[in-house]
PDB file of N, CA and C in Angstrom:
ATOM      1  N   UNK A   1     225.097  77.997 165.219  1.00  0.00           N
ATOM      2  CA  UNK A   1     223.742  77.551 164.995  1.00  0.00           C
ATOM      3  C   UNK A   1     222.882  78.065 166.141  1.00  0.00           C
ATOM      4  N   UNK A   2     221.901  78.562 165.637  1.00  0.00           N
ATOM      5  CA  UNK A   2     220.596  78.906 166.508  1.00  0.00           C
ATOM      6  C   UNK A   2     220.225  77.914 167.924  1.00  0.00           C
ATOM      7  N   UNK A   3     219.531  78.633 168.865  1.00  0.00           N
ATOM      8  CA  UNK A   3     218.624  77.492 169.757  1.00  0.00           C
ATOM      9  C   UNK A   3     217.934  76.898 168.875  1.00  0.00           C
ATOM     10  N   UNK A   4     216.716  77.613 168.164  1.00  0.00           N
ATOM     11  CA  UNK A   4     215.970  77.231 167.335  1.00  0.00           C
ATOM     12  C   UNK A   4     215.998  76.585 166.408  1.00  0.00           C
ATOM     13  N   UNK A   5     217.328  76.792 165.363  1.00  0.00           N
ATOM     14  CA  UNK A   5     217.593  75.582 164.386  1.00  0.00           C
ATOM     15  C   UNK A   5     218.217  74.113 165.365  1.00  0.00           C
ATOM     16  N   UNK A   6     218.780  74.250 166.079  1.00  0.00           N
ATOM     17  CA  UNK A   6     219.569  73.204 167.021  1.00  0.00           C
ATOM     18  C   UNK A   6     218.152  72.034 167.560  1.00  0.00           C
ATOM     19  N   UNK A   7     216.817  72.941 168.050  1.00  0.00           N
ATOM     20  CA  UNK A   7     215.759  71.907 168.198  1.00  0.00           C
ATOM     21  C   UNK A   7     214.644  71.627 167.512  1.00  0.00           C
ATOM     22  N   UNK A   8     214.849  72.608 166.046  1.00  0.00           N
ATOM     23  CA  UNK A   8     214.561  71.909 164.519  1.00  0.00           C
ATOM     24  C   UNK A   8     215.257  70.446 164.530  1.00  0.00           C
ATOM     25  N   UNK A   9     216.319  70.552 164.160  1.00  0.00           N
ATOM     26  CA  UNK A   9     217.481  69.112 164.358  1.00  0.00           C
ATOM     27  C   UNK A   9     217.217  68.134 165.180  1.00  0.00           C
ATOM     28  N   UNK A  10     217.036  68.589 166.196  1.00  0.00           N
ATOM     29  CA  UNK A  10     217.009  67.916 167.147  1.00  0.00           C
ATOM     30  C   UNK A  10     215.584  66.755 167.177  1.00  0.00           C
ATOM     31  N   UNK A  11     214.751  67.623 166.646  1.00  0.00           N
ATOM     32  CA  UNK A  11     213.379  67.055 166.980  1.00  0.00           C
ATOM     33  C   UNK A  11     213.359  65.890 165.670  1.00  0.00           C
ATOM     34  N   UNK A  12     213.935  66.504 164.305  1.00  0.00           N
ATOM     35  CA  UNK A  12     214.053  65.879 163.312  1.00  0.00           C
ATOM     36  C   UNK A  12     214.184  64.474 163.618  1.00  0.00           C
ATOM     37  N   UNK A  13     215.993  64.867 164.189  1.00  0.00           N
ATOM     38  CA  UNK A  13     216.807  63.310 163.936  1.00  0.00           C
ATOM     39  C   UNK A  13     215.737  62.137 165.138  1.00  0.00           C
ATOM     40  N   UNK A  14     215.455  63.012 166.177  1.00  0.00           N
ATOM     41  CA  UNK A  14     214.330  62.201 167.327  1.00  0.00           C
ATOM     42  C   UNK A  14     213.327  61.190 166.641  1.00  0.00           C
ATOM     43  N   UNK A  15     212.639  62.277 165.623  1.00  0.00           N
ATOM     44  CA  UNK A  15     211.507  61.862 164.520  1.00  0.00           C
ATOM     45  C   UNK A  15     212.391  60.831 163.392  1.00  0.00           C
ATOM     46  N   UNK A  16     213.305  60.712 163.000  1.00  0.00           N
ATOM     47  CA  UNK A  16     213.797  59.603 162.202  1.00  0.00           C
ATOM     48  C   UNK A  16     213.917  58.410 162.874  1.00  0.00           C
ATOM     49  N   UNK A  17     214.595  58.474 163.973  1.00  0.00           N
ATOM     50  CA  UNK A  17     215.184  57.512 164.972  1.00  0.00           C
ATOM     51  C   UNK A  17     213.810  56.558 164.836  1.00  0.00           C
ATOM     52  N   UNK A  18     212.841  57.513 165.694  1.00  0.00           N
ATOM     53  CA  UNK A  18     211.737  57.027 166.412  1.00  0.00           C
ATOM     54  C   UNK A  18     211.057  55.818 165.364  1.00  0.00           C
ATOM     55  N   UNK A  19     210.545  56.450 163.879  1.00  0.00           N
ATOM     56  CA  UNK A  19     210.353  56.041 162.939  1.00  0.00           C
ATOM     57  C   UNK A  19     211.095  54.443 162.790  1.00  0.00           C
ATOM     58  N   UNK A  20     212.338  54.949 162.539  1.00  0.00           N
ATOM     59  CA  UNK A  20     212.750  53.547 162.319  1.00  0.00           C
ATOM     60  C   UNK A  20     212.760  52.345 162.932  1.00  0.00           C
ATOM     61  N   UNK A  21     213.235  52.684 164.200  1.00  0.00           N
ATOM     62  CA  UNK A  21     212.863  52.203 165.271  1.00  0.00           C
ATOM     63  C   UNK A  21     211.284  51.074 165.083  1.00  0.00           C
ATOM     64  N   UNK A  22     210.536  52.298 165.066  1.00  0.00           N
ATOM     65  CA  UNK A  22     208.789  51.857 165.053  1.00  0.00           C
ATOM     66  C   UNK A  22     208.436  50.626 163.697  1.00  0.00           C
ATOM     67  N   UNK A  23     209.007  51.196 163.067  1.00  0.00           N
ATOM     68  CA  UNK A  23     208.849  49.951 161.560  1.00  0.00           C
ATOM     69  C   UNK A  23     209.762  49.071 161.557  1.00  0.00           C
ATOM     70  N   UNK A  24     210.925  48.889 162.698  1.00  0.00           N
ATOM     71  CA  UNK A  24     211.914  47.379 162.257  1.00  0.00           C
ATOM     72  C   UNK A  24     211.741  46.599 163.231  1.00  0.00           C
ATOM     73  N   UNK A  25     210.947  47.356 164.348  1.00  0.00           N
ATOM     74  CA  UNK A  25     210.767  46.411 165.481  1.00  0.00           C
ATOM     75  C   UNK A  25     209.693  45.105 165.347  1.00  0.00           C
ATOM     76  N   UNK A  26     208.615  46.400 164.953  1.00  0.00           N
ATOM     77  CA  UNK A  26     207.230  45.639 164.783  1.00  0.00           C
ATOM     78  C   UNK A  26     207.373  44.856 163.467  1.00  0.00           C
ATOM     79  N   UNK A  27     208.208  44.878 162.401  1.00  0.00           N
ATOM     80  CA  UNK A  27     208.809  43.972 161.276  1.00  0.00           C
ATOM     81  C   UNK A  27     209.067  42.698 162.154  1.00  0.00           C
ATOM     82  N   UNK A  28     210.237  42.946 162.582  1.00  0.00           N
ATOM     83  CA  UNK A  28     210.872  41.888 163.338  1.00  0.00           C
ATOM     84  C   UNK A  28     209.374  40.590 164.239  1.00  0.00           C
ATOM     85  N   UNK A  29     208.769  41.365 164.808  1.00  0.00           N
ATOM     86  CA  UNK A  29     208.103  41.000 166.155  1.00  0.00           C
ATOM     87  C   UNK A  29     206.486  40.111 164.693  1.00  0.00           C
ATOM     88  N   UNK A  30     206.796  40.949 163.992  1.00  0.00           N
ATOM     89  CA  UNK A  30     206.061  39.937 163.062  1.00  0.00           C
ATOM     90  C   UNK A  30     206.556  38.586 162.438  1.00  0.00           C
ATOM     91  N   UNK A  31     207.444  38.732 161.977  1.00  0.00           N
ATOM     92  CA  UNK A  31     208.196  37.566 160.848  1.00  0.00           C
ATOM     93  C   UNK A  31     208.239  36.476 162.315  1.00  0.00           C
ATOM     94  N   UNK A  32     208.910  36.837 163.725  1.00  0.00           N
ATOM     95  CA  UNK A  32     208.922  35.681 164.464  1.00  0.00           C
ATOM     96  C   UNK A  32     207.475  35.219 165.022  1.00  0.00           C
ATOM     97  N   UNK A  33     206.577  36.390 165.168  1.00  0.00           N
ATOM     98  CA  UNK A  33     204.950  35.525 165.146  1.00  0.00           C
ATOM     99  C   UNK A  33     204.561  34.219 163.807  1.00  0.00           C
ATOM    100  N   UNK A  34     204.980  35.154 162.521  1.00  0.00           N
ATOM    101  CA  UNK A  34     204.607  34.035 161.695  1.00  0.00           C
ATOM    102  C   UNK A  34     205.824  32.815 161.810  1.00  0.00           C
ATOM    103  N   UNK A  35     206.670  32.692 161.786  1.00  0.00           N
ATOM    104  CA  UNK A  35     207.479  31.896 161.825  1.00  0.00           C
ATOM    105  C   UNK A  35     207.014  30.866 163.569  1.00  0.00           C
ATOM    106  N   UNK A  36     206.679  31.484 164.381  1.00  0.00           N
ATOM    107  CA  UNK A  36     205.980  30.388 165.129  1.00  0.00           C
ATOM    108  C   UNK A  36     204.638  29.958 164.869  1.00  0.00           C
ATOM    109  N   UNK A  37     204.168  30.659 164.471  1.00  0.00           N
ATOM    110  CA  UNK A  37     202.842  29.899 163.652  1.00  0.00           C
ATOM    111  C   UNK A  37     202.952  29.073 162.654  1.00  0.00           C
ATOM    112  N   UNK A  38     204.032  29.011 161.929  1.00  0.00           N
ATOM    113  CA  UNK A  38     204.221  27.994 161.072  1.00  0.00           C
ATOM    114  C   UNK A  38     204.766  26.649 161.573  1.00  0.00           C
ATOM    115  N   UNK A  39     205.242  26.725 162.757  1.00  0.00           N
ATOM    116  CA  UNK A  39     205.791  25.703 163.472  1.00  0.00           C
ATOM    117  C   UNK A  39     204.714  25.436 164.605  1.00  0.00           C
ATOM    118  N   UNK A  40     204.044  26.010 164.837  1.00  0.00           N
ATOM    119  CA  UNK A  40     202.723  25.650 165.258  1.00  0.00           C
ATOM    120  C   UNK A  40     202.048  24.439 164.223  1.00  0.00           C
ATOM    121  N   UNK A  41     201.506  24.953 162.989  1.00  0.00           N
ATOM    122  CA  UNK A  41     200.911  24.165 162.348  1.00  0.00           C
ATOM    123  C   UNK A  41     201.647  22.987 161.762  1.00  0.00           C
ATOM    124  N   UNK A  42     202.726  23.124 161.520  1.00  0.00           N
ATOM    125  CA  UNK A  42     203.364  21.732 161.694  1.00  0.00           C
ATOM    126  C   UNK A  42     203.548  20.782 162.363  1.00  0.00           C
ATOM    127  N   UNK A  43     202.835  21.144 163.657  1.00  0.00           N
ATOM    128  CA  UNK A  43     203.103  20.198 164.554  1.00  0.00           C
ATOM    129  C   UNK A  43     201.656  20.029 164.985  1.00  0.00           C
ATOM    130  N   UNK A  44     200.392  20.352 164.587  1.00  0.00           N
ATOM    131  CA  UNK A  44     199.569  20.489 164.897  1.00  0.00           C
ATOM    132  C   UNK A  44     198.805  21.041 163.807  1.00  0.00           C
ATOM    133  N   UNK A  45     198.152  20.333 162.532  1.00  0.00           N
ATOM    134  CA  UNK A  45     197.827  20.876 161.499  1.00  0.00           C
ATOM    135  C   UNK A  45     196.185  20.953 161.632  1.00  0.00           C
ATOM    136  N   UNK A  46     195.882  19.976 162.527  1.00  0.00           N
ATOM    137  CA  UNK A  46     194.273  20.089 162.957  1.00  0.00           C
ATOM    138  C   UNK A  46     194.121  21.154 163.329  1.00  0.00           C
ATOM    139  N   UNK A  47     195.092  22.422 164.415  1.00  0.00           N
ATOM    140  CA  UNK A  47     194.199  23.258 164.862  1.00  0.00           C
ATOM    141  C   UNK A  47     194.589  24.454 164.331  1.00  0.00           C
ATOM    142  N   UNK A  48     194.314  23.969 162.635  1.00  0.00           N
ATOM    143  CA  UNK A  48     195.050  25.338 162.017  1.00  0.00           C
ATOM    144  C   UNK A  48     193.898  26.490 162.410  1.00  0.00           C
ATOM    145  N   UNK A  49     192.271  26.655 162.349  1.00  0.00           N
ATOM    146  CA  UNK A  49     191.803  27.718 162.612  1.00  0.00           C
ATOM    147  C   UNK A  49     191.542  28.487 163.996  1.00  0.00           C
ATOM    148  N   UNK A  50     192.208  27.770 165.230  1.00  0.00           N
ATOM    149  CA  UNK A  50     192.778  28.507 166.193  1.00  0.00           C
ATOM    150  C   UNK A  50     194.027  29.387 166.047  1.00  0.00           C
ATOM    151  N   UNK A  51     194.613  28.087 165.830  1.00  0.00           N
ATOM    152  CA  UNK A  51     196.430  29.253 165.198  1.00  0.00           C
ATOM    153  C   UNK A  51     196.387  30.156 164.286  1.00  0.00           C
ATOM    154  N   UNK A  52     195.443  30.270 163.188  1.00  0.00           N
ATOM    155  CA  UNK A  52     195.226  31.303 162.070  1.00  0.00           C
ATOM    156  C   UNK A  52     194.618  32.879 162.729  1.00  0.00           C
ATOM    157  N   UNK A  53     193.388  32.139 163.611  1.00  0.00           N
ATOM    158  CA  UNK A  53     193.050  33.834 164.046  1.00  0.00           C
ATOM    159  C   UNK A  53     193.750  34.175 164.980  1.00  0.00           C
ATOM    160  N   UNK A  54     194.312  33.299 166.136  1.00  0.00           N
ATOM    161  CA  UNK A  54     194.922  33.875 166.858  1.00  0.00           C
ATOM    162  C   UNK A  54     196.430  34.527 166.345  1.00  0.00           C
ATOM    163  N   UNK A  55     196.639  34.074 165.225  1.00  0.00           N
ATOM    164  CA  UNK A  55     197.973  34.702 164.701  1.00  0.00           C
ATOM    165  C   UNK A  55     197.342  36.408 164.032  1.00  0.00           C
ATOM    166  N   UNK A  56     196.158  35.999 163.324  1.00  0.00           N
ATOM    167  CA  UNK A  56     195.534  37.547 162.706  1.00  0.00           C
ATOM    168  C   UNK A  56     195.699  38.902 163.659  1.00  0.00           C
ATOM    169  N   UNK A  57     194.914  38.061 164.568  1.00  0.00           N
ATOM    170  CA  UNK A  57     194.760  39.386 165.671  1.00  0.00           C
ATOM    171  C   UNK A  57     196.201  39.814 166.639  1.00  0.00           C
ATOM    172  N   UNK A  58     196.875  38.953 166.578  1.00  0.00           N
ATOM    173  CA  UNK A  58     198.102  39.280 167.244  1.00  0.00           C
ATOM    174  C   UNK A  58     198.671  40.198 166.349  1.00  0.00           C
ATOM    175  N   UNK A  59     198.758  39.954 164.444  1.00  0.00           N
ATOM    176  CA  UNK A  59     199.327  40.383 163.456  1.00  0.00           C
ATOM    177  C   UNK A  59     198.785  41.759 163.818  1.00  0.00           C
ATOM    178  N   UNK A  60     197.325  42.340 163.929  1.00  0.00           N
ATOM    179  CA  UNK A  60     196.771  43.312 163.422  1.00  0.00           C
ATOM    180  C   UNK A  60     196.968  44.055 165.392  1.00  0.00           C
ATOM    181  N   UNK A  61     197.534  43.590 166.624  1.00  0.00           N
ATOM    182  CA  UNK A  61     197.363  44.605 167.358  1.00  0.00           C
ATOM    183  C   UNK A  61     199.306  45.379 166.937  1.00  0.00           C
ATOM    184  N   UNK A  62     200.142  44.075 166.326  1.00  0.00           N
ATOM    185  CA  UNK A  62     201.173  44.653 165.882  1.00  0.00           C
ATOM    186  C   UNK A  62     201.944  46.077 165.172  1.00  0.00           C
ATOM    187  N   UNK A  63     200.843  45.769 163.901  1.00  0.00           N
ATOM    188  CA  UNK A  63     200.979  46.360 162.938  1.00  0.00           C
ATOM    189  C   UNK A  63     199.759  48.112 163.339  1.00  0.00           C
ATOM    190  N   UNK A  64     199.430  47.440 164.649  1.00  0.00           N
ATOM    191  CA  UNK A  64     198.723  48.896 165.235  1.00  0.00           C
ATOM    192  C   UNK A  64     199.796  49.244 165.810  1.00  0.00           C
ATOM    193  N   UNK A  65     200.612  48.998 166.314  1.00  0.00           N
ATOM    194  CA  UNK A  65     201.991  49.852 166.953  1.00  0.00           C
ATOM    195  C   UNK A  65     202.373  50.619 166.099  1.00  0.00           C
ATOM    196  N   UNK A  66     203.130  49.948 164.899  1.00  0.00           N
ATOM    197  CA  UNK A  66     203.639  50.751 163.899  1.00  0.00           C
ATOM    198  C   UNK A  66     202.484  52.071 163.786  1.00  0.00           C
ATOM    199  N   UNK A  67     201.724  52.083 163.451  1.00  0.00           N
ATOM    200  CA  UNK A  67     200.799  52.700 162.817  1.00  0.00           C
ATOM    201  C   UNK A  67     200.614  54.307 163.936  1.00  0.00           C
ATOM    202  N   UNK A  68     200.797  53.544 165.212  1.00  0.00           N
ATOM    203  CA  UNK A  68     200.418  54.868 166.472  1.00  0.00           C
ATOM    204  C   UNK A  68     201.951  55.533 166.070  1.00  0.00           C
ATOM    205  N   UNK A  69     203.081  54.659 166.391  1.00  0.00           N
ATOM    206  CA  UNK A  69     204.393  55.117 166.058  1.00  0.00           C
ATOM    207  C   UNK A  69     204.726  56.191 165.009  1.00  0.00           C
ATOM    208  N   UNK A  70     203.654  55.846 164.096  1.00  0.00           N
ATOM    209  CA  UNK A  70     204.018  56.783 162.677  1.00  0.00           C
ATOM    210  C   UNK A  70     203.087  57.943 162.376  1.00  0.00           C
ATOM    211  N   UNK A  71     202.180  57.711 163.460  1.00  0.00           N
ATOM    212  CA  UNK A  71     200.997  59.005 163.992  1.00  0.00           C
ATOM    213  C   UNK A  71     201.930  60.108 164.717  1.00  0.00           C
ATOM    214  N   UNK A  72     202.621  59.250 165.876  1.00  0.00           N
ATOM    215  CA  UNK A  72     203.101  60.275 167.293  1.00  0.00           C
ATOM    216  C   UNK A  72     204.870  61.447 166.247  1.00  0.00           C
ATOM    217  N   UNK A  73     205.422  59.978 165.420  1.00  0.00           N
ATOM    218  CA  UNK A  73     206.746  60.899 164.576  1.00  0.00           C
ATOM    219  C   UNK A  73     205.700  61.975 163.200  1.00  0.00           C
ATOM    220  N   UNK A  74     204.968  61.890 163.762  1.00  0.00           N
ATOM    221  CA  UNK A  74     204.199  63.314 162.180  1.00  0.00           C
ATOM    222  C   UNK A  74     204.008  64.252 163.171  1.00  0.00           C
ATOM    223  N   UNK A  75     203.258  64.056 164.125  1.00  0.00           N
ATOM    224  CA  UNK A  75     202.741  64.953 165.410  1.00  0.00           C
ATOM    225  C   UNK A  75     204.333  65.668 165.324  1.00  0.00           C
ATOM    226  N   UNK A  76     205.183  65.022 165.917  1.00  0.00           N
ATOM    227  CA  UNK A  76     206.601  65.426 166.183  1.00  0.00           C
ATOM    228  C   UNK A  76     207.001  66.772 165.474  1.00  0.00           C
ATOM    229  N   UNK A  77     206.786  65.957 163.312  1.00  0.00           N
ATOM    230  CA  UNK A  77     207.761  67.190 162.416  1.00  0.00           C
ATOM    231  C   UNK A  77     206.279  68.144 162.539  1.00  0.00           C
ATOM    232  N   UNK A  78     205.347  67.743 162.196  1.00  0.00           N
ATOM    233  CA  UNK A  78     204.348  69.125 161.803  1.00  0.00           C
ATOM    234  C   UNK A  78     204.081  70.105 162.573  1.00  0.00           C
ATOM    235  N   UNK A  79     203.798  69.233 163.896  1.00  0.00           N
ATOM    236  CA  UNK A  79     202.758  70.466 164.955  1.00  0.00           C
ATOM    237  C   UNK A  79     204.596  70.828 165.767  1.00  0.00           C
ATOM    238  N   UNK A  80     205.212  71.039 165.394  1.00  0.00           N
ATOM    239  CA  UNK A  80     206.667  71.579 165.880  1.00  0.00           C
ATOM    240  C   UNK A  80     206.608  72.984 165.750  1.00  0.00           C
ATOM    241  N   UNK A  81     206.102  73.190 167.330  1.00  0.00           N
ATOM    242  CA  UNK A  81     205.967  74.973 166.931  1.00  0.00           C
ATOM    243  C   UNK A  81     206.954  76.030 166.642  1.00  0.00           C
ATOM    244  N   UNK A  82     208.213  75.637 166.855  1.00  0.00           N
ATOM    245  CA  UNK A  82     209.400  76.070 166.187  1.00  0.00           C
ATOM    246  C   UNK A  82     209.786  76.053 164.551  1.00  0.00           C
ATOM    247  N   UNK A  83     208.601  75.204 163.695  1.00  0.00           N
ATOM    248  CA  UNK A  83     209.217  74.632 162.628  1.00  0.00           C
ATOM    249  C   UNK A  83     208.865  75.965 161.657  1.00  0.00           C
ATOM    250  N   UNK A  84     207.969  77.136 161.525  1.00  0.00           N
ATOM    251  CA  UNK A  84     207.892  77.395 160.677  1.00  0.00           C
ATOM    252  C   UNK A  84     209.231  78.947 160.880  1.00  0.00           C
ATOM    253  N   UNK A  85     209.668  79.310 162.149  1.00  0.00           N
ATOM    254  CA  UNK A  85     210.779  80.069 162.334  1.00  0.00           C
ATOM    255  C   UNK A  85     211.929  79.327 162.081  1.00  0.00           C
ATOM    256  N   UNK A  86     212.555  78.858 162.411  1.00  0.00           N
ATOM    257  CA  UNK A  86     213.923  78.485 162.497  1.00  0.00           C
ATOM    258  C   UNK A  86     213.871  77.342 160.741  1.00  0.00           C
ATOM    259  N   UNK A  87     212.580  76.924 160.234  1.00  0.00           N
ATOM    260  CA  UNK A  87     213.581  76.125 158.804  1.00  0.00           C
ATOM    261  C   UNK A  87     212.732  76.857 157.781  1.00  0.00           C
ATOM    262  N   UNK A  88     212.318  78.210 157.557  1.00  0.00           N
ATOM    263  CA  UNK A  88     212.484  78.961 156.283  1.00  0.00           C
ATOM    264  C   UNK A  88     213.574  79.053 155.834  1.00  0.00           C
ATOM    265  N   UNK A  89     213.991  78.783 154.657  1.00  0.00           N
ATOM    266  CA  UNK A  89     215.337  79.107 154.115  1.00  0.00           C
ATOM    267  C   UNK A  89     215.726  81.043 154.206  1.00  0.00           C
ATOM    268  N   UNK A  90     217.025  81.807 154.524  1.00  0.00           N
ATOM    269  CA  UNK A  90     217.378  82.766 154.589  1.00  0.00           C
ATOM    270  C   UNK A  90     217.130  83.179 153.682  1.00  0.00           C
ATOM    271  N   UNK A  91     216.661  84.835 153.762  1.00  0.00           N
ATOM    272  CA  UNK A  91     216.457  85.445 151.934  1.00  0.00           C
ATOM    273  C   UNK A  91     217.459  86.359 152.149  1.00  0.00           C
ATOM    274  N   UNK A  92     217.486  86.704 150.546  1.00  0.00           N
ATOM    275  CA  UNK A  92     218.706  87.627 150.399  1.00  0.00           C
ATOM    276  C   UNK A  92     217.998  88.897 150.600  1.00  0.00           C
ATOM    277  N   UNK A  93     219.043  89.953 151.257  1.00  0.00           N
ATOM    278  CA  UNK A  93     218.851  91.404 151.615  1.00  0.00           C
ATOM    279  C   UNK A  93     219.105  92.038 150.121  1.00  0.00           C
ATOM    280  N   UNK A  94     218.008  92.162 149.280  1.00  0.00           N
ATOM    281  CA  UNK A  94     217.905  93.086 148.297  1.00  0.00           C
ATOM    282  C   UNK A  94     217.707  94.608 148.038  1.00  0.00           C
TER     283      UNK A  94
END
């Protein structure tokens, strides 16, 4: 295998990792925000419209992670200045 196909690959599997990574974390880091907000308001149902926005905006700087995460793994496969040498498929010598 090539240098060049080797950090095709390379950059790929980086760009999957990263990805997944980026969407199970910020999954995760959500479900336990809402899940303490729900135990928030159970114990405290008067101050549901403190706990509501402050849960929104926590939700929405979250779900901005993901979002930069899935900006920086495109940057990764597209602008890969190796990508358009090393993964053309081989043509046949006719």
């Amino acid at each position: 295998m090539s240098d060049l196909s080797t950090f095709a690959l390379a950059s790929t599997v980086v760009a999957v990792l990263g990805i997944s990574l980026g969407v199970m974390l910020p999954a995760v880091a959500m479900g336990w925000a809402i899940s303490r907000a729900m135990e928030a308001l159970s114990r405290q149902p008067e101050a549901e419209r403190s706990i509501m926005r402050t849960l929104f905006i926590g939700l929405a700087m979250i779900e901005s992670l993901a979002i930069y995460v899935l900006v920086i793994v495109l940057i990764v496969l597209f602008r890969n200045p190796f990508s358009n040498i090393c993964c053309l498929a081989p043509q046949a010598d006719y």
